[in-house]
PDB file of N, CA and C in Angstrom:
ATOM      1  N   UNK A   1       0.814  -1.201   0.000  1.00  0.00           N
ATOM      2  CA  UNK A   1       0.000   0.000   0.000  1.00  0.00           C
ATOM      3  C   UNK A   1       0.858   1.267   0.000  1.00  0.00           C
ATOM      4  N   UNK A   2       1.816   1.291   0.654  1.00  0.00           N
ATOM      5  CA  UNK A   2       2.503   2.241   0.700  1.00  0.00           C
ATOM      6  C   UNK A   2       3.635   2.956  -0.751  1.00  0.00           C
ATOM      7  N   UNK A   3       3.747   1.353  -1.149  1.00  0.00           N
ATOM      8  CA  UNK A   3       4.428   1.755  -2.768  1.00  0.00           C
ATOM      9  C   UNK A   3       3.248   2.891  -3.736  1.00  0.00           C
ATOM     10  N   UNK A   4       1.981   2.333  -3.628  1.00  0.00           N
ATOM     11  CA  UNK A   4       0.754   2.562  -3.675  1.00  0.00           C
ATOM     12  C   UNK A   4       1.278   4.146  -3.783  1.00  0.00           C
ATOM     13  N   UNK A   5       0.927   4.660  -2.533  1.00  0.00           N
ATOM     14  CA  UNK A   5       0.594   5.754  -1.891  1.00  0.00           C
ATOM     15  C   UNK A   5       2.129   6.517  -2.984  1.00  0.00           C
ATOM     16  N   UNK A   6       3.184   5.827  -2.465  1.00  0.00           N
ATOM     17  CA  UNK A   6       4.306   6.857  -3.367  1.00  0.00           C
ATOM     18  C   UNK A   6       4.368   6.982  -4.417  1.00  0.00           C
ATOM     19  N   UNK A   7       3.541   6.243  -5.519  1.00  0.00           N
ATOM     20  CA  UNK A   7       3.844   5.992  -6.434  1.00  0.00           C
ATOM     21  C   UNK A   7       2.836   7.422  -7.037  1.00  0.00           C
ATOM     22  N   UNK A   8       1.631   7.533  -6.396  1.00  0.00           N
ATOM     23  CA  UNK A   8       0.252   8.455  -6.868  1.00  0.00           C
ATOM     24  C   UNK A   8       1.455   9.731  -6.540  1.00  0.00           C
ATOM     25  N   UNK A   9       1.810   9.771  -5.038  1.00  0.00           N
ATOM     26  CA  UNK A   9       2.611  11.379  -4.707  1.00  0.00           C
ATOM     27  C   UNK A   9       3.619  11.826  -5.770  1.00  0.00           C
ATOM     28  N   UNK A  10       4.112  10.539  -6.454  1.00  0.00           N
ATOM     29  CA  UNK A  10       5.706  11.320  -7.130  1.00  0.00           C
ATOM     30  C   UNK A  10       4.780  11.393  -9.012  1.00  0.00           C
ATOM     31  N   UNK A  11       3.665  10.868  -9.100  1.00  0.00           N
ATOM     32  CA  UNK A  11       2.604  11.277 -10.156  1.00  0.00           C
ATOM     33  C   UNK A  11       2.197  12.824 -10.116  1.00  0.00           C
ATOM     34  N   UNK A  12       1.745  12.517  -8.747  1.00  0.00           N
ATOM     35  CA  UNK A  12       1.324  13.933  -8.549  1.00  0.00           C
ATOM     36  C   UNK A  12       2.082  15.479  -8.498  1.00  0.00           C
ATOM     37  N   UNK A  13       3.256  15.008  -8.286  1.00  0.00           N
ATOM     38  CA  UNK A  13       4.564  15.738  -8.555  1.00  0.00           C
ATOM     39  C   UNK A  13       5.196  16.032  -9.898  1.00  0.00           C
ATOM     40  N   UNK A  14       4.625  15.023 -10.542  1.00  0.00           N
ATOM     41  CA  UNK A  14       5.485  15.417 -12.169  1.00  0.00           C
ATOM     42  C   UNK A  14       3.901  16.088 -12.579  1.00  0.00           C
ATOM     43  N   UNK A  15       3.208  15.580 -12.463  1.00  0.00           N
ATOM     44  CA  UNK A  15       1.764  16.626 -13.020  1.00  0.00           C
ATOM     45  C   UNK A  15       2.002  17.934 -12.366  1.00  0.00           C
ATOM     46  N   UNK A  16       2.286  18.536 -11.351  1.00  0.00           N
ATOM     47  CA  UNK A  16       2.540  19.660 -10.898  1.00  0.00           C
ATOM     48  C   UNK A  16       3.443  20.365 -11.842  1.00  0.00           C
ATOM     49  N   UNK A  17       4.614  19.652 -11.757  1.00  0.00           N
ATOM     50  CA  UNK A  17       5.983  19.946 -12.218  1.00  0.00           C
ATOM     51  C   UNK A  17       5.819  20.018 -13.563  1.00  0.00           C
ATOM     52  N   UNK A  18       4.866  19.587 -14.291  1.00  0.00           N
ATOM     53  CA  UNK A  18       4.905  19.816 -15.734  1.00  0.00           C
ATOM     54  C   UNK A  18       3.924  20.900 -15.998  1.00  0.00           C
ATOM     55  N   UNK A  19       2.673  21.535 -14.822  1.00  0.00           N
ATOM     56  CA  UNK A  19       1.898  22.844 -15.004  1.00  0.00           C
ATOM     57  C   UNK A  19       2.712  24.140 -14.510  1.00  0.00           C
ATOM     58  N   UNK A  20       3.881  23.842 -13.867  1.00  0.00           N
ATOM     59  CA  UNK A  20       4.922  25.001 -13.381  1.00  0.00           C
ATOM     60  C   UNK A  20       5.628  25.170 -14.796  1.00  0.00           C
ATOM     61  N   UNK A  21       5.869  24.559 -15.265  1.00  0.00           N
ATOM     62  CA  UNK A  21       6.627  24.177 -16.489  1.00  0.00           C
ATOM     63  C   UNK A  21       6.040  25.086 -17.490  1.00  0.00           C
ATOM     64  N   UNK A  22       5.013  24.586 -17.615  1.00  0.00           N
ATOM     65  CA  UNK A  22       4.149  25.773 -18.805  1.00  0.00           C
ATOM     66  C   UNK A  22       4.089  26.829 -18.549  1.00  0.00           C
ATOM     67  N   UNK A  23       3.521  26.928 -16.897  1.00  0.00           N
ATOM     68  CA  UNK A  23       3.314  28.486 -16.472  1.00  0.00           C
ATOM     69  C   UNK A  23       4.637  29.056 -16.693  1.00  0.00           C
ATOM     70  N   UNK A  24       6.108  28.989 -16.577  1.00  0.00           N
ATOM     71  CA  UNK A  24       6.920  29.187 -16.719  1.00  0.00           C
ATOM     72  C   UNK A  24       7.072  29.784 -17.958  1.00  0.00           C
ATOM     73  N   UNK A  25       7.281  28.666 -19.169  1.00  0.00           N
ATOM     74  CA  UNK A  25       7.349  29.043 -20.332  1.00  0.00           C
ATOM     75  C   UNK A  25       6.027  30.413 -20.733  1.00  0.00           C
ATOM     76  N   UNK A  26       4.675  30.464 -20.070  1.00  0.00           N
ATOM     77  CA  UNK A  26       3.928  31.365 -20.633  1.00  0.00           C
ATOM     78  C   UNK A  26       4.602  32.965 -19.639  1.00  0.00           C
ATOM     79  N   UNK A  27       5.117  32.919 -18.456  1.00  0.00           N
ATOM     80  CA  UNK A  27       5.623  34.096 -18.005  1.00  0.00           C
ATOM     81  C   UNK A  27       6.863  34.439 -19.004  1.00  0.00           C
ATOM     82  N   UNK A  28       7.628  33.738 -19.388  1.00  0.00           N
ATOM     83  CA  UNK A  28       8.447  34.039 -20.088  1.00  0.00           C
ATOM     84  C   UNK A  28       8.365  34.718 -21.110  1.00  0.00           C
ATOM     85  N   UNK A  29       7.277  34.367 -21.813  1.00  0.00           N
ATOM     86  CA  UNK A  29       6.950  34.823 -23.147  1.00  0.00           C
ATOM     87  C   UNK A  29       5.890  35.986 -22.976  1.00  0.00           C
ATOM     88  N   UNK A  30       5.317  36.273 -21.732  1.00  0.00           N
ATOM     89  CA  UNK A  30       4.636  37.571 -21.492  1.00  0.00           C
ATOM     90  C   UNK A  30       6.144  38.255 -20.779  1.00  0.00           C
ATOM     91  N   UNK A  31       7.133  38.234 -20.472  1.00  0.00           N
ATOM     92  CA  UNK A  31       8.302  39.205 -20.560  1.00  0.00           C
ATOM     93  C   UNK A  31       8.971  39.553 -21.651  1.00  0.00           C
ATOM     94  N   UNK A  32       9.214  38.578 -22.446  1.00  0.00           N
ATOM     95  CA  UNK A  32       9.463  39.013 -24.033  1.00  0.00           C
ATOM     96  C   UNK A  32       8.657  39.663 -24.754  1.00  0.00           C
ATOM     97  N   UNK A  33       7.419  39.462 -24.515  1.00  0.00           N
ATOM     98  CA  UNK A  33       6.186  40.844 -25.224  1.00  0.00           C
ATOM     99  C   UNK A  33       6.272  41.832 -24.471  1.00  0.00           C
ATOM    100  N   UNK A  34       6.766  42.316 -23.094  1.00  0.00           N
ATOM    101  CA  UNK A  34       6.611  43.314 -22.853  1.00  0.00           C
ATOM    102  C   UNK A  34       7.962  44.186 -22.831  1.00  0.00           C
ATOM    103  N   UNK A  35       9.074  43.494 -22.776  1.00  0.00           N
ATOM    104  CA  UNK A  35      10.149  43.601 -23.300  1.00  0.00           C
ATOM    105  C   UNK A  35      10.331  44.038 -24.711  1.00  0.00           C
ATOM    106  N   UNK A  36       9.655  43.918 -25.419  1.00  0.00           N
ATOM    107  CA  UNK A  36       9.568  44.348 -26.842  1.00  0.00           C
ATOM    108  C   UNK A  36       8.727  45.341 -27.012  1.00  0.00           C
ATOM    109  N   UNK A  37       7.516  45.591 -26.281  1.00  0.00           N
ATOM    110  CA  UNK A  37       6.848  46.685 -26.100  1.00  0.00           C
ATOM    111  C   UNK A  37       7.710  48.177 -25.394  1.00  0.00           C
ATOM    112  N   UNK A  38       8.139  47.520 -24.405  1.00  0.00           N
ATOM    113  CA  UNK A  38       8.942  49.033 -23.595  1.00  0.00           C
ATOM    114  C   UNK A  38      10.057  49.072 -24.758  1.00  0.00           C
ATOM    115  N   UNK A  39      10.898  48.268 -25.242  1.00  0.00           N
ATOM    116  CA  UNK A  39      11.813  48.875 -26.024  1.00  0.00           C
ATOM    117  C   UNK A  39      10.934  49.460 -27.398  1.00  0.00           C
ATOM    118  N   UNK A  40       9.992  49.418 -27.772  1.00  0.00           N
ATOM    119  CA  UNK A  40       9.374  50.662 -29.049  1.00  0.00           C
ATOM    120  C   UNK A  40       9.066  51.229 -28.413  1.00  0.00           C
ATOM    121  N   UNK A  41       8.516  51.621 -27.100  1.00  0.00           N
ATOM    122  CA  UNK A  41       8.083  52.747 -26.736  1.00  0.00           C
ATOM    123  C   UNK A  41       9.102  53.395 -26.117  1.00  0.00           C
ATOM    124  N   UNK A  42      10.077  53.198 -26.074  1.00  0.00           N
ATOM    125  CA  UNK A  42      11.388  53.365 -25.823  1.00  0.00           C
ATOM    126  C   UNK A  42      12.036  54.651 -27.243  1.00  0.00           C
ATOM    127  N   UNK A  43      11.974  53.494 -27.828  1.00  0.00           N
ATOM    128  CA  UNK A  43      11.972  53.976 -29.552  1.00  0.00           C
ATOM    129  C   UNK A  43      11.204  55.123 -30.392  1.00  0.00           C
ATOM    130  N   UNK A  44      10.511  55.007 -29.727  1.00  0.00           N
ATOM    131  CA  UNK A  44       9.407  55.978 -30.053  1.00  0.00           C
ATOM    132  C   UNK A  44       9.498  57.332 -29.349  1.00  0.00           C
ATOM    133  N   UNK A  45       9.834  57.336 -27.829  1.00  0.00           N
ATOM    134  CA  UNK A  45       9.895  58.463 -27.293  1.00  0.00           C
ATOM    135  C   UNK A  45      11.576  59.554 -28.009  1.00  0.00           C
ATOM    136  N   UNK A  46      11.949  58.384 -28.134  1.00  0.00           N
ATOM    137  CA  UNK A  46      13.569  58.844 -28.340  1.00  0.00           C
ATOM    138  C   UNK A  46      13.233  59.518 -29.879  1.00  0.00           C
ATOM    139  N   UNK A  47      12.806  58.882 -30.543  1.00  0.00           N
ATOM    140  CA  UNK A  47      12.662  59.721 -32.171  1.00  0.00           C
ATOM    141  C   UNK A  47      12.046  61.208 -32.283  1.00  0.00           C
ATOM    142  N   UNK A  48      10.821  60.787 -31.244  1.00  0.00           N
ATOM    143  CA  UNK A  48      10.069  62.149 -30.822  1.00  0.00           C
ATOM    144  C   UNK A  48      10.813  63.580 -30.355  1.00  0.00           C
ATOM    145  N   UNK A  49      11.674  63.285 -29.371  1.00  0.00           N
ATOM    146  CA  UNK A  49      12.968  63.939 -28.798  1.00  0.00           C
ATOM    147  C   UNK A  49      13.452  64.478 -29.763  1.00  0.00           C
ATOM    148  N   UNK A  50      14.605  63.592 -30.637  1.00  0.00           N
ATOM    149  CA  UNK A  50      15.156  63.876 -31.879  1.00  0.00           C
ATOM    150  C   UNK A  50      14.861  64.506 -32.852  1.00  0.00           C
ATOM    151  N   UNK A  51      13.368  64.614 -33.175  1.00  0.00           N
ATOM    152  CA  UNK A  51      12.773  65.544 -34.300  1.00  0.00           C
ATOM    153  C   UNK A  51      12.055  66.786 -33.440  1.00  0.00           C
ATOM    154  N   UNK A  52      11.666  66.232 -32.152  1.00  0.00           N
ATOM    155  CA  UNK A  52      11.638  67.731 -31.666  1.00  0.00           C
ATOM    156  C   UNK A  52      12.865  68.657 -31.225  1.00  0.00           C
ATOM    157  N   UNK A  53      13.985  68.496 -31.061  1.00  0.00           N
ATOM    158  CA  UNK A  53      15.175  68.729 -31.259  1.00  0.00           C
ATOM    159  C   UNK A  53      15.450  69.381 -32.748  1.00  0.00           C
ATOM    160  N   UNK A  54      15.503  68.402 -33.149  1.00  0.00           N
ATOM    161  CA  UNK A  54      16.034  69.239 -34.962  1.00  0.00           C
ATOM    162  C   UNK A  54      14.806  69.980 -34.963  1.00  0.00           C
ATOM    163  N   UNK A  55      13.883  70.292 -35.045  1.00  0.00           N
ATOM    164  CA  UNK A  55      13.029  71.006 -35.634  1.00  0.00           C
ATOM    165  C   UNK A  55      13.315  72.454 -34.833  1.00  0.00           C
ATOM    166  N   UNK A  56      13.769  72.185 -33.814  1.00  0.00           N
ATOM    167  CA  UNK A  56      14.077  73.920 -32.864  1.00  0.00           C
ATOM    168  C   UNK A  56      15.257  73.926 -32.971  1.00  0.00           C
ATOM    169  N   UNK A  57      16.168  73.593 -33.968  1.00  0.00           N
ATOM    170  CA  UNK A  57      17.604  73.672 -34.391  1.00  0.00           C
ATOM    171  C   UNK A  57      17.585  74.131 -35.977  1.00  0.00           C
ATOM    172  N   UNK A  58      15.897  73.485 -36.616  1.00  0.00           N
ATOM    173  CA  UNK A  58      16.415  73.844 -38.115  1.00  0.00           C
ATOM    174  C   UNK A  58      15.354  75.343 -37.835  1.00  0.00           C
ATOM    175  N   UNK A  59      14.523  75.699 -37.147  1.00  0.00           N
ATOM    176  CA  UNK A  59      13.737  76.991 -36.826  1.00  0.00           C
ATOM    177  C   UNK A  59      14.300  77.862 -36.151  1.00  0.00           C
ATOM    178  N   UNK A  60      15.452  77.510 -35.324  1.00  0.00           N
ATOM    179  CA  UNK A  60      16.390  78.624 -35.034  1.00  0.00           C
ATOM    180  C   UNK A  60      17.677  79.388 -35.768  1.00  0.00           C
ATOM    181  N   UNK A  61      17.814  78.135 -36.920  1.00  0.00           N
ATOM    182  CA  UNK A  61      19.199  78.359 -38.088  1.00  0.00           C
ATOM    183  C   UNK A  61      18.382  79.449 -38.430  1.00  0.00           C
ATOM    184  N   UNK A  62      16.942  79.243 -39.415  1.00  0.00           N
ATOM    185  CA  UNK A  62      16.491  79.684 -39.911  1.00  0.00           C
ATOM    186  C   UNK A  62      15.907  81.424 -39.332  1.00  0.00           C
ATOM    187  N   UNK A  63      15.540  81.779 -37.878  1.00  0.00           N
ATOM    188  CA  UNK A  63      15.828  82.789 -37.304  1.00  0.00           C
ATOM    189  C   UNK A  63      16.743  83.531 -37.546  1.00  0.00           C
ATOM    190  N   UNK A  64      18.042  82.641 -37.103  1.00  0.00           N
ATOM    191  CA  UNK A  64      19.284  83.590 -36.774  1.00  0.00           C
ATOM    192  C   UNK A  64      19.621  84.501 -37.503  1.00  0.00           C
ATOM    193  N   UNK A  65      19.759  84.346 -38.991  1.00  0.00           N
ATOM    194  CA  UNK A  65      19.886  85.294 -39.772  1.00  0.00           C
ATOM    195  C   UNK A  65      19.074  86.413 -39.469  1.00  0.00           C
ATOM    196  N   UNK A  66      17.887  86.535 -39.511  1.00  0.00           N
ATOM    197  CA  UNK A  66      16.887  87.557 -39.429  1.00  0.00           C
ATOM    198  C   UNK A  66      17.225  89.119 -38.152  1.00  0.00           C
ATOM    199  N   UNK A  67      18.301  88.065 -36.801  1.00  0.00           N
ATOM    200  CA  UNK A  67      18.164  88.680 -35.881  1.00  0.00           C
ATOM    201  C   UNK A  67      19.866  89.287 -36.026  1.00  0.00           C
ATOM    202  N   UNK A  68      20.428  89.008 -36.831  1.00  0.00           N
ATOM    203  CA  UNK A  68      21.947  89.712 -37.527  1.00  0.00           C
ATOM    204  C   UNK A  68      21.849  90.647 -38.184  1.00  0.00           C
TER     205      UNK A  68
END
């Protein structure tokens, strides 16, 4: 009876061990989507910067003369 009994517990252990398993693999892959999300929005803020930058660099070239 007792082989019994260990045999269901170390069952019941790999059935566990194989739903940690998945859950695992599915956290993983919701960090890689969000990991890929913050880096474009990452991407995105930085371009925004950059053209708002040049644009008050090519509107001030374009000033300067005026104020010479």
């Amino acid at each position: 009876m007792a082989e019994l009994d260990l045999n269901t517990q170390v069952s019941s252990l790999e059935a566990r061990t194989a739903a940690l398993e998945t859950h695992l693999h599915e956290i993983a892959d919701a960090a890689r989507s969000l990991a890929t999300a913050v880096r474009l929005h990452v991407d995105r803020l930085e371009t925004e910067r950059r053209v708002g930058w040049t644009t008050i660099r090519q509107s001030y070239l374009q000033i300067l003369p005026m104020l010479v």
